[in-house]
Protein backbone atom coordinates (compact mmCIF):
# COMPACT_ATOMS: atom_id res chain seq x y z
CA UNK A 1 -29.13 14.08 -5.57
CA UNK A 2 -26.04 14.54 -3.44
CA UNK A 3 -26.80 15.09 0.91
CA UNK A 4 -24.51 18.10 1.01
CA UNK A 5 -26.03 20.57 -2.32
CA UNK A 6 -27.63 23.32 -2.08
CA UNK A 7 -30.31 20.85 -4.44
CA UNK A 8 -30.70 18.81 -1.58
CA UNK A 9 -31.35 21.39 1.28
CA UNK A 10 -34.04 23.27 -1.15
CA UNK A 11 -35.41 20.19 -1.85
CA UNK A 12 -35.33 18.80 1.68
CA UNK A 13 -36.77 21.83 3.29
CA UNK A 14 -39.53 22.10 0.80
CA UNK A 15 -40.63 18.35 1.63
CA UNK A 16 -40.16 18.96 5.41
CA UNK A 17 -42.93 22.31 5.14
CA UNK A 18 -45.06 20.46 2.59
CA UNK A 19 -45.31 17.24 5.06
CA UNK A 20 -46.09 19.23 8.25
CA UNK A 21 -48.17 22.11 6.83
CA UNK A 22 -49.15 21.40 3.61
CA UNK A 23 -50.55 17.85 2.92
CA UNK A 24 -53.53 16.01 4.75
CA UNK A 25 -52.35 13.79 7.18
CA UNK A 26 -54.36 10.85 5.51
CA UNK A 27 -51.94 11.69 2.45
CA UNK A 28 -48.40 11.87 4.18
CA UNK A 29 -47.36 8.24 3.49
CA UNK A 30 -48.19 9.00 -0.61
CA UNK A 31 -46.20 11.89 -0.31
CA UNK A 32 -43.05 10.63 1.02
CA UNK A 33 -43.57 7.91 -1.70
CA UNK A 34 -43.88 11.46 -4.44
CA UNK A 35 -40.71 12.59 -2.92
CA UNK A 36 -38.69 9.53 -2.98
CA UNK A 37 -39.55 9.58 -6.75
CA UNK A 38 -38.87 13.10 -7.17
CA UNK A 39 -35.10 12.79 -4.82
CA UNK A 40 -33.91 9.23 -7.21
CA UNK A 41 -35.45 10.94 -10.68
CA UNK A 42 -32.92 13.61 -10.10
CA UNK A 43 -30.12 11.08 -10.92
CA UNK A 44 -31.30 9.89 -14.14
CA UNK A 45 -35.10 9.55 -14.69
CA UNK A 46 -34.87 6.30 -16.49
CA UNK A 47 -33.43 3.88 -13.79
CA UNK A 48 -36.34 5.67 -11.69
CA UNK A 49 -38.33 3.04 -14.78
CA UNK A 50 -35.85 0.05 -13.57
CA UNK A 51 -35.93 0.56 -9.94
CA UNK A 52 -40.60 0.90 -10.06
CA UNK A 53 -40.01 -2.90 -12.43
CA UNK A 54 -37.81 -4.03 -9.82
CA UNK A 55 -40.15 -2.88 -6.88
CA UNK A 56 -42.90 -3.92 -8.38
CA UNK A 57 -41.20 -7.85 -9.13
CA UNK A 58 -40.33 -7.68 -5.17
CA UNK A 59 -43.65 -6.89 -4.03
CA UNK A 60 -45.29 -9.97 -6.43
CA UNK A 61 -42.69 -12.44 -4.99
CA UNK A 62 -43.77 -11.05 -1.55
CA UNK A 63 -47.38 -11.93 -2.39
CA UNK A 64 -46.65 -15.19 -4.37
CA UNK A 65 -44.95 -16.35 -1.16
CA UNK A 66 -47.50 -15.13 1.22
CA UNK A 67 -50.12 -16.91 -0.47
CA UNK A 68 -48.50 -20.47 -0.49
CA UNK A 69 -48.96 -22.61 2.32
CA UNK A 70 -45.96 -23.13 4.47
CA UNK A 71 -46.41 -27.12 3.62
CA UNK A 72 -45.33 -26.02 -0.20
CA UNK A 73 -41.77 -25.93 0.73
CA UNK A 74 -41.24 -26.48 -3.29
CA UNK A 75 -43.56 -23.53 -4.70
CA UNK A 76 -42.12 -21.17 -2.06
CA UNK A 77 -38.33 -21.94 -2.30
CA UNK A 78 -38.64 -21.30 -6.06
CA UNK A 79 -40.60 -18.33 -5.91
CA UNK A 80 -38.00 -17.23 -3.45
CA UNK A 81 -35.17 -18.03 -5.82
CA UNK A 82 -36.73 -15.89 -8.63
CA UNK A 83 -37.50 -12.96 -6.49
CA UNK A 84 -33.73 -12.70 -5.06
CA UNK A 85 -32.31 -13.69 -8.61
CA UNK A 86 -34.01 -10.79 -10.44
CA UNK A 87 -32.53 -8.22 -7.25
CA UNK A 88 -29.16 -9.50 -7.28
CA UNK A 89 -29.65 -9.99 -11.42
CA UNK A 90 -29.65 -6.56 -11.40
CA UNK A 91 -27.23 -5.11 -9.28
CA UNK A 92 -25.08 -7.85 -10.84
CA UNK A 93 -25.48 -6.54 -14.33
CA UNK A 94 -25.17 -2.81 -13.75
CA UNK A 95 -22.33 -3.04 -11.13
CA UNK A 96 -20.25 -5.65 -12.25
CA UNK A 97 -20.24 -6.45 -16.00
CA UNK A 98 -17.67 -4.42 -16.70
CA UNK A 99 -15.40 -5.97 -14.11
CA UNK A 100 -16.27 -9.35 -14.88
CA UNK A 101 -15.61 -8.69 -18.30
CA UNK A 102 -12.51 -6.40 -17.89
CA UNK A 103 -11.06 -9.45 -15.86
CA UNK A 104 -11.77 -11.82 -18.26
CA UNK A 105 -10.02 -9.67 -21.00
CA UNK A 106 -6.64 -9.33 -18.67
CA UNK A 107 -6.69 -13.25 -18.30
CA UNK A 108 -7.08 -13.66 -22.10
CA UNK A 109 -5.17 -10.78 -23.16
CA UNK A 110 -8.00 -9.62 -25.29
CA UNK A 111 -8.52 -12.22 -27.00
CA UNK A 112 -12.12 -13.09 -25.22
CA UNK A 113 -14.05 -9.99 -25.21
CA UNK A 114 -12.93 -6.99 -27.83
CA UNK A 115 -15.24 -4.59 -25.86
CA UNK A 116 -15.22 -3.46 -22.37
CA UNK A 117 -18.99 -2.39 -21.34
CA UNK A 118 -19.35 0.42 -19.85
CA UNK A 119 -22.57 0.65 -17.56
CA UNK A 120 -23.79 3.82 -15.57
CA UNK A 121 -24.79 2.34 -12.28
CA UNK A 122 -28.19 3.27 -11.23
CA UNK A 123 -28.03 5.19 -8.03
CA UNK A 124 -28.77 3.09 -4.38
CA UNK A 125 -29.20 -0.13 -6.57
CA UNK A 126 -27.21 -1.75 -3.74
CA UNK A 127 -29.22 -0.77 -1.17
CA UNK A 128 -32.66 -1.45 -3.01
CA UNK A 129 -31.17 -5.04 -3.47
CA UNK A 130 -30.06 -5.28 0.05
CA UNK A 131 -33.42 -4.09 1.30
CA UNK A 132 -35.61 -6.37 -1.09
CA UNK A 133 -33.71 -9.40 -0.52
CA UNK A 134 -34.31 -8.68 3.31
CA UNK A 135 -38.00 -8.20 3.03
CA UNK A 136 -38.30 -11.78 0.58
CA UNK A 137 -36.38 -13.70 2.61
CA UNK A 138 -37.97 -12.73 6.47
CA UNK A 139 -41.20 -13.20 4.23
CA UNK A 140 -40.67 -16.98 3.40
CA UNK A 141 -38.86 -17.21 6.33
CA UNK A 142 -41.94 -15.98 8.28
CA UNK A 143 -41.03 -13.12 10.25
CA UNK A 144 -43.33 -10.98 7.92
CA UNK A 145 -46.32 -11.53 7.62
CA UNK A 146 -48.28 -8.91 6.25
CA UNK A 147 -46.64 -6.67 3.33
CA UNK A 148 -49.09 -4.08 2.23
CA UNK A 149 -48.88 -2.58 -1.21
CA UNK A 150 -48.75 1.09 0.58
CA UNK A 151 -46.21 -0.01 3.13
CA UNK A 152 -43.99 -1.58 1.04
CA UNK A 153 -43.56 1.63 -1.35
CA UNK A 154 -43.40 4.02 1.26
CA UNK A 155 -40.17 1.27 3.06
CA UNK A 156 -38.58 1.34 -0.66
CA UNK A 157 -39.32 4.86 -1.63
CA UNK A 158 -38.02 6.57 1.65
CA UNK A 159 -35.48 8.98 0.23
CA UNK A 160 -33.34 9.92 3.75
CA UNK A 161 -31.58 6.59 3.66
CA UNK A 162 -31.77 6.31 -0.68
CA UNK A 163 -27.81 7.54 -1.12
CA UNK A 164 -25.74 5.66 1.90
CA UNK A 165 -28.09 4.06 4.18
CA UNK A 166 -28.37 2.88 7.00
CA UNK A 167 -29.71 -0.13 5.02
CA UNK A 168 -33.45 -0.17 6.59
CA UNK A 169 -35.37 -3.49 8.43
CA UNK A 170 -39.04 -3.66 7.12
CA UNK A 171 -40.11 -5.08 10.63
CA UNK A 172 -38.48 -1.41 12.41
CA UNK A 173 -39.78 0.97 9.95
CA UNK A 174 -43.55 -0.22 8.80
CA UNK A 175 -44.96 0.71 11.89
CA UNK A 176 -43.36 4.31 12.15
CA UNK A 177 -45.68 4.58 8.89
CA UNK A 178 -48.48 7.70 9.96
CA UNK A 179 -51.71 5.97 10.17
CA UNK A 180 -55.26 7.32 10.33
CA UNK A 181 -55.41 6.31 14.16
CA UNK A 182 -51.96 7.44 14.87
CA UNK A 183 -51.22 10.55 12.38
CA UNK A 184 -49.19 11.79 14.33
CA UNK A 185 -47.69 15.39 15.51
CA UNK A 186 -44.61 17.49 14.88
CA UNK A 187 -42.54 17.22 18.03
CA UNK A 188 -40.15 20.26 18.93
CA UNK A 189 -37.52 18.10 20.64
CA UNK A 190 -37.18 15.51 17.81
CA UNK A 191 -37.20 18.22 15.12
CA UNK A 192 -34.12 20.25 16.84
CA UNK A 193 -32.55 16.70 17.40
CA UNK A 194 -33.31 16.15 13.42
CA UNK A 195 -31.29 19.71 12.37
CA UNK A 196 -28.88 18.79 14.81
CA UNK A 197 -27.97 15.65 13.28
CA UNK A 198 -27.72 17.29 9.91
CA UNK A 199 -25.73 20.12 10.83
CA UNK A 200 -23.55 17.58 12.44
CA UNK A 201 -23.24 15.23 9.16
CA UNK A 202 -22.87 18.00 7.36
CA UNK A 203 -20.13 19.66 9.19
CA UNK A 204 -18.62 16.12 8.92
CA UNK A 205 -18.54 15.70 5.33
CA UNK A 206 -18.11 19.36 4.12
CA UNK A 207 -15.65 20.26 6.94
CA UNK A 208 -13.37 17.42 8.19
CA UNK A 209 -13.82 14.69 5.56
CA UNK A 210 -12.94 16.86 2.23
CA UNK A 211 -10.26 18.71 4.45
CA UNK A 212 -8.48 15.45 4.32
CA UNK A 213 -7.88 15.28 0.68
CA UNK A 214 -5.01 17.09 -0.08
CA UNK A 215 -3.49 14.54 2.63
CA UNK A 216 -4.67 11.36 0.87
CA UNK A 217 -2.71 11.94 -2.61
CA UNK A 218 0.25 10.05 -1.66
CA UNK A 219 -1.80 6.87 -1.69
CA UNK A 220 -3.57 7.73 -5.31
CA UNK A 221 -0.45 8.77 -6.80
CA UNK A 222 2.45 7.49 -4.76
CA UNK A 223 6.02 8.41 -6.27
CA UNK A 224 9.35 10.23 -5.93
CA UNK A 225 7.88 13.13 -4.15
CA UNK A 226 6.83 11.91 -1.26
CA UNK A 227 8.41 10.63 1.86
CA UNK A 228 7.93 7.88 4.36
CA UNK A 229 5.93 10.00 6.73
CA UNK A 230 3.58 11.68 4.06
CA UNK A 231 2.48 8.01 3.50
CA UNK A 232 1.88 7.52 7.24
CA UNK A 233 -0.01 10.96 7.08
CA UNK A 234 -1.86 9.70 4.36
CA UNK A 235 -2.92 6.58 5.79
CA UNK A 236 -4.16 8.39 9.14
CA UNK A 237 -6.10 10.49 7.04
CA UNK A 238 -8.00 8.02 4.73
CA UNK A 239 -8.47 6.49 8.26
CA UNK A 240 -10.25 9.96 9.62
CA UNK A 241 -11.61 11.14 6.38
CA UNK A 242 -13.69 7.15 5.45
CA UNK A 243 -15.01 7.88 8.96
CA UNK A 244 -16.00 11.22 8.57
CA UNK A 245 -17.59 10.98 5.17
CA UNK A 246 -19.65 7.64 6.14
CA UNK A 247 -20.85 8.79 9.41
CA UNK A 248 -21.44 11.97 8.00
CA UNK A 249 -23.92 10.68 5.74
CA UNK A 250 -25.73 8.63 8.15
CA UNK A 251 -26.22 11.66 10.08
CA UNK A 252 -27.99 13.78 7.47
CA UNK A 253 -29.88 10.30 6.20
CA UNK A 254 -31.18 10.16 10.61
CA UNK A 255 -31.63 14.00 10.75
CA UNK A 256 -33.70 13.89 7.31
CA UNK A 257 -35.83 10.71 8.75
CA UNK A 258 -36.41 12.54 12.14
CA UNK A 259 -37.54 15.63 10.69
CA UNK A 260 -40.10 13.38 9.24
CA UNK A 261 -41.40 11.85 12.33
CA UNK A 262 -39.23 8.58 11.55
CA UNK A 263 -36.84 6.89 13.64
CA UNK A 264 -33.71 5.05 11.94
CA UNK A 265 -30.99 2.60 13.08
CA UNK A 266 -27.61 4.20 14.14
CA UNK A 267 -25.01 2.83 11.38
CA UNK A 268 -21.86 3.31 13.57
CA UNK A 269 -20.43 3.56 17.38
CA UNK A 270 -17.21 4.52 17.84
CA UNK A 271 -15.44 1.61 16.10
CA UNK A 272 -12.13 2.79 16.10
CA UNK A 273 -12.29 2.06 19.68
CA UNK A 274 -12.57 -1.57 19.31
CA UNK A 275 -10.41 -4.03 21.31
CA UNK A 276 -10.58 -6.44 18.10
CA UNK A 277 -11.99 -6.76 14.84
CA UNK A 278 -14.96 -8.82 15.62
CA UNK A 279 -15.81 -5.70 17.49
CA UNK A 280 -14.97 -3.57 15.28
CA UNK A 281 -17.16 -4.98 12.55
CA UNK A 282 -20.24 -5.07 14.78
CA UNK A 283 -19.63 -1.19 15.22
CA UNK A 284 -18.72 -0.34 12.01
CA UNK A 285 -21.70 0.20 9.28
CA UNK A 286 -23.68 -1.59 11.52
CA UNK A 287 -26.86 -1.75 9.42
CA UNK A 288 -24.80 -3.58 6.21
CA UNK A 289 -22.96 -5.63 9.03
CA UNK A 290 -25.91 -6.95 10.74
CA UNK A 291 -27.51 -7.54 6.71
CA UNK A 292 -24.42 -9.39 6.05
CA UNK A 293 -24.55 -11.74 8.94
CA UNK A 294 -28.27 -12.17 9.12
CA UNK A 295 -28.50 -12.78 5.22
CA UNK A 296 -24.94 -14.61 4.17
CA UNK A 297 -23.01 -15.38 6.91
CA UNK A 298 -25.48 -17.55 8.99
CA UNK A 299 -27.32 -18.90 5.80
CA UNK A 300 -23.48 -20.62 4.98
CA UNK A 301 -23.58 -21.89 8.19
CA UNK A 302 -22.40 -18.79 10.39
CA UNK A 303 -19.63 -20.26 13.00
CA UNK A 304 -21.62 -24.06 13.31
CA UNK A 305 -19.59 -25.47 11.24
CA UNK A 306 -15.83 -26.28 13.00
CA UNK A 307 -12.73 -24.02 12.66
CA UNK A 308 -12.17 -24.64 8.98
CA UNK A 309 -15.84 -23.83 8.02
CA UNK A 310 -16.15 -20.92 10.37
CA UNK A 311 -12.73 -19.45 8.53
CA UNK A 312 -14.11 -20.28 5.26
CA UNK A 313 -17.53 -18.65 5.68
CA UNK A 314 -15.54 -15.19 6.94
CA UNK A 315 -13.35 -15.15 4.20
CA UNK A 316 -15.79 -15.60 2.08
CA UNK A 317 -18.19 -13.31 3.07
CA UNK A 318 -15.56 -10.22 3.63
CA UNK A 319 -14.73 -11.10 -0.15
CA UNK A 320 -18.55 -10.03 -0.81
CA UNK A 321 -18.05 -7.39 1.37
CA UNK A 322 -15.43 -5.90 -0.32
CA UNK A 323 -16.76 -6.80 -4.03
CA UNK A 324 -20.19 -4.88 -2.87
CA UNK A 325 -18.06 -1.62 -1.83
CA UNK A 326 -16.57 -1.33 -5.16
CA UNK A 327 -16.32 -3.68 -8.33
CA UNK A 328 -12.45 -3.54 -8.23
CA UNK A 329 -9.74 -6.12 -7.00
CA UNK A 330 -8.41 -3.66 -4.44
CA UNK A 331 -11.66 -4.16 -2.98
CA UNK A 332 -11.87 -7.69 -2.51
CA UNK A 333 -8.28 -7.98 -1.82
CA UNK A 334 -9.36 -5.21 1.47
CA UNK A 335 -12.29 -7.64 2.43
CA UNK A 336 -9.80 -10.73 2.31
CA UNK A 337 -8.48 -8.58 4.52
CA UNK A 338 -10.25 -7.90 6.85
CA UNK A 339 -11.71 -11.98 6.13
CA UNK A 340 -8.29 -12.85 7.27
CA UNK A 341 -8.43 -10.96 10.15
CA UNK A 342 -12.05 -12.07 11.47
CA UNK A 343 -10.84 -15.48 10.99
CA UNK A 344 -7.67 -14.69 13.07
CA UNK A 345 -9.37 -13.38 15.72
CA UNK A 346 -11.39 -16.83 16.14
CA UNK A 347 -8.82 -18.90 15.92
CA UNK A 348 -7.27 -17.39 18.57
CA UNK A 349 -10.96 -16.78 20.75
CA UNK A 350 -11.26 -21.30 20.17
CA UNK A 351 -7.78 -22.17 20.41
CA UNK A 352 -5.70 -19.78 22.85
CA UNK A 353 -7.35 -17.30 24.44
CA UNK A 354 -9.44 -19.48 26.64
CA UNK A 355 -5.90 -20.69 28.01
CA UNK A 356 -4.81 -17.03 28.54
CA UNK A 357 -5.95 -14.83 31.74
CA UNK A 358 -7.80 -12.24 31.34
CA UNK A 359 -5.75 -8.84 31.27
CA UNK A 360 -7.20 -5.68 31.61
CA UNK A 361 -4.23 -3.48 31.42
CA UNK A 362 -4.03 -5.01 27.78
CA UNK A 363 -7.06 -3.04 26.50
CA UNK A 364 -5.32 0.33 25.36
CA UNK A 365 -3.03 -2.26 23.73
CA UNK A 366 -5.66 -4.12 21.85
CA UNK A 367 -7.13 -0.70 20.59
CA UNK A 368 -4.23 0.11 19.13
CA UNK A 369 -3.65 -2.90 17.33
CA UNK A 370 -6.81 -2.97 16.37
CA UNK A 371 -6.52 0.49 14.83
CA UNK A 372 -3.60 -0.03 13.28
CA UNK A 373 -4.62 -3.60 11.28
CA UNK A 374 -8.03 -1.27 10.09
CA UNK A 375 -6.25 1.61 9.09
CA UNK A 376 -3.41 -0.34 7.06
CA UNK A 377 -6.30 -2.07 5.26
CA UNK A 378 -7.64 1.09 4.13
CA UNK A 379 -5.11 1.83 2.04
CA UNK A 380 -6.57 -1.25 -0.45
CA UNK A 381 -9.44 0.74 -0.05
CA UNK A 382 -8.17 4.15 -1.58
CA UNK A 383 -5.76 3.06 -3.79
CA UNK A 384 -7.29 3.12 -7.23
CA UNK A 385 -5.52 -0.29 -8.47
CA UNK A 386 -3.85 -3.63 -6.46
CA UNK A 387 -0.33 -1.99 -7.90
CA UNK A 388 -0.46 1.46 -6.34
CA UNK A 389 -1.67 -0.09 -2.96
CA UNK A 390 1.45 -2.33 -3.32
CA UNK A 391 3.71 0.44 -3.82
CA UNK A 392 2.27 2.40 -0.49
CA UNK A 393 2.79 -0.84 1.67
CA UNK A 394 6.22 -0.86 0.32
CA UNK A 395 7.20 2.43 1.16
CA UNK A 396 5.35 2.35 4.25
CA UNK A 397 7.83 -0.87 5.06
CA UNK A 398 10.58 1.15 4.06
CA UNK A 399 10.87 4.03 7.20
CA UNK A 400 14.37 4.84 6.01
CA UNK A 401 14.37 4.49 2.43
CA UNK A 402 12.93 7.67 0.61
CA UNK A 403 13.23 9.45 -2.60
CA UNK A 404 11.20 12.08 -2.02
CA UNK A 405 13.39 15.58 -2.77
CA UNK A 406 12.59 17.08 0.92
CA UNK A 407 14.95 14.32 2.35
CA UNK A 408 17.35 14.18 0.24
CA UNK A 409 20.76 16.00 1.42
C-alpha cells in the first residue's frame, strides 16, 4: 500500500477513527498489530506468511538469548548468529539472487547459470531486517532487557514507518506502547501537528518530487537530443526530487505515527546544507545512518583502527550502503562514492586540517562543495545501468561539446 493513494488515506483514516473512538483502550496495541497486517497484506498476502515466520524466528532468538546467562558467551554468540543469519538470509535471497546470479552469468558469459531468477521482493523486507537485527543484537548486547511477546509485535507490526522508515529503535518506541496505567488521550495539538506533517509529505511527493520527472530523462536516456545544460538541469533535479520524495515519505510515516499517539525519529535535517560529507551523512536518512554506524561500522572497528582501517571500514560500509538501496552496480559504485568521499574527508580531518586555521568565511564555500560532490553522485543513483551514468558524466565534462539539435547552427 503506497503513502500517497487514495487506498492509503481511506485506509488510514478508518484506523485513525477506529483507534480513538472505536476500540477499548485495553485493545489499542492489538489493533495497531490488526492494521499493520491488514496495510503489508495489501502487497501480496503471502510474504504477510514469510514476514509472521520471520517475526516469529526473531522473537525466539530474543528469548533464547535472554534466557542464557551472560557467562555462556558460546550459547549466546551462536544463538545470535542464527537469529541475524535467518534476517539477513532472507533479505539476501529475495533482494539479491538475481543480481548475484545475473553477475555471475556476465563474468561467465552464460556459461554458469542458464537462468536468471526472478524474485518479487517482499515489501519493507529491508527494514524488518534492519529492525530485527537491531533488537537481537542490543539484546545480547544487553541494552534490552525485557522483550515482551505484545511489544515486540506491536514494534514490528507498526504500519506508519512499514514502506520507507524512519528505521525504528525498540528502546524509543516500546514505551510509547498505550498501557492500562497510561492509556492515554487524543491530544488536539499533536493531532493538527500529525495532518500537518502529512499534508506536508504529501505535498512533497505528489507536488514537487513527481514535478521533477520530466527533468530527470536526460540521465535515464541520455543521447543526441539533449544538451550540456539539460544534463546539469537534470542532475539539479534528481538532487531536489531524491529529497523531496524521501523526506516526503518520512513526513506522512511521522504524521501517521502522531495521529496515533506515537512519537518517531526525524530521518533528515537539512543536509544539503552540510559543510562536508561527514555531516552530511549524519543528516541525511538519519535513522539508516545511525543503524549503519551503530550496527556495521563500529562492530568493524569504527575509526579505532589507524588511517588505513578507518578508510577501509568507510569504503566498505558505503558499498553496503549502496548494495542495500538497490541490488545494482550503479548502486554500489554511488556508495564507493560517497565511501571515497567519507574517507577523504578524514584523511584530511587527521592529516591537514589540524595544521590549517580555522576559516569561517570558508563555510558558504564548503556548502557548495559539498553539494556539488552529493549531487554528482546522484547521478549513479538514477541512472538505470554503470554505462548510462558514464555517458552523463561524460557529457557533463564536455560543457562545449553537444549534439543535441537545439544547438546545433
Amino acid at each position: 500500500m503506497i503513502f500517497n493513494t487514495w487506498l492509503f488515506a481511506l485506509f488510514g483514516f478508518w484506523v485513525f477513527v477506529l483507534y480513538w473512538y472505536v476500540v477499548p483502550k485495553r485493545w489499542r496495541p492489538e489493533f495497531v498489530m490488526v492494521s499493520g497486517v491488514v496495510f503489508y497484506s495489501a502487497s501480496i498476502p503471502a510474504y504477510t506468511v514469510l514476514i509472521a515466520a520471520l517475526g516469529i524466528a526473531t522473537y525466539g532468538t530474543v528469548q533464547w538469548i535472554n534466557h542464557t546467562p551472560m557467562e555462556d558467551h558460546r550459547q549466546r554468540r551462536l544463538a545470535l548468529t542464527i537469529g541475524v543469519a535467518a534476517s539477513v538470509g532472507v533479505l539476501a535471497f529475495f533482494k539479491y539472487t538475481k543480481f548475484f546470479a545475473a553477475t555471475i552469468q556476465d563474468v561467465c558469459k552464460g556459461g554458469c547459470i542458464h537462468t536468471v531468477p526472478n524474485l518479487i521482493v517482499p515489501l519493507a523486507v529491508s527494514f524488518f531486517t534492519f529492525e530485527f537485527v537491531h533488537v537481537l543484537v542490543d539484546v545480547y548486547l544487553g541494552k534490552l532487557k525485557r522483550v515482551t511477546l505484545r511489544d515486540f509485535w506491536v514494534f514490528t507490526l507498526f504500519f506508519p514507518t512499514m514502506v520507507a522508515g524512519p528505521i525504528k529503535r525498540y528502546q524509543n518506541f516500546v514505551p510509547q506502547i498505550p498501557r492500562t496505567t497510561n492509556l492515554g488521550s487524543l491530544n488536539h495539538l499533536v493531532f493538527a501537528a500529525g495532518v500537518f506533517r502529512i499534508i506536508l509529505g504529501l505535498a512533497k511527493k505528489s507536488i514537487i518530487a513527481d514535478s521533477m520527472n520530466p527533468l530527470i530523462q536526460p540521465l535515464l536516456t541520455p543521447g543526441p537530443l539533449y544538451g550540456w545544460w539539460d544534463y546539469v538541469t537534470g542532475t539539479l533535479a534528481y538532487t531536489a526530487k531524491i529529497y523531496f520524495d524521501f523526506t516526503g515519505y518520512s513526513d506522512i510515516a511521522i504524521g501517521c505515527a502522531a495521529l496515533l499517539g506515537f512519537q518517531i525519529l526525524e530521518n533528515f535535517d537539512r543536509p544539503y546544507w552540510s559543510q562536508n560529507i561527514s555531516i552530511f551523512w549524519r543528516r541525511w536518512h538519519m535513522s539508516l545512518s545511525s543503524w549503519i554506524r551503530d550496527y556495521i561500522f563500529i562492530p568493524l572497528g569504527g575509526s579505532h583502527r589507524g588511517k588505513v582501517g578507518t578508510v577501509a571500514n568507510l569504503t566498505v560500509v558505503m558499498a553496503l550502503a549502496g548494495l542495500w538501496h538497490g541490488a545494482a552496480w550503479h548502486f554500489v559504485v554511488w556508495g564507493l562514492w560517497h565511501g571515497a568521499g567519507l574517507a577523504a574527508h578524514r584523511v584530511w580531518q587527521l592529516s591537514i586540517a589540524k595544521r590549517l586555521p580555522v576559516l569561517g568565511a570558508l563555510a558558504p564555500l564548503s556548502i557548495v562543495g559539498t553539494f556539488a560532490f552529493v549531487a554528482l553522485g546522484w547521478v549513479l543513483f538514477a541512472s538505470p545501468t554503470l554505462a548510462i551514468a558514464g555517458t552523463v558524466y561524460s557529457e557533463l565534462l564536455h560543457p562545449f561539446h553537444s549534439s543535441a539539435p537545439a544547438l546545433r547552427h
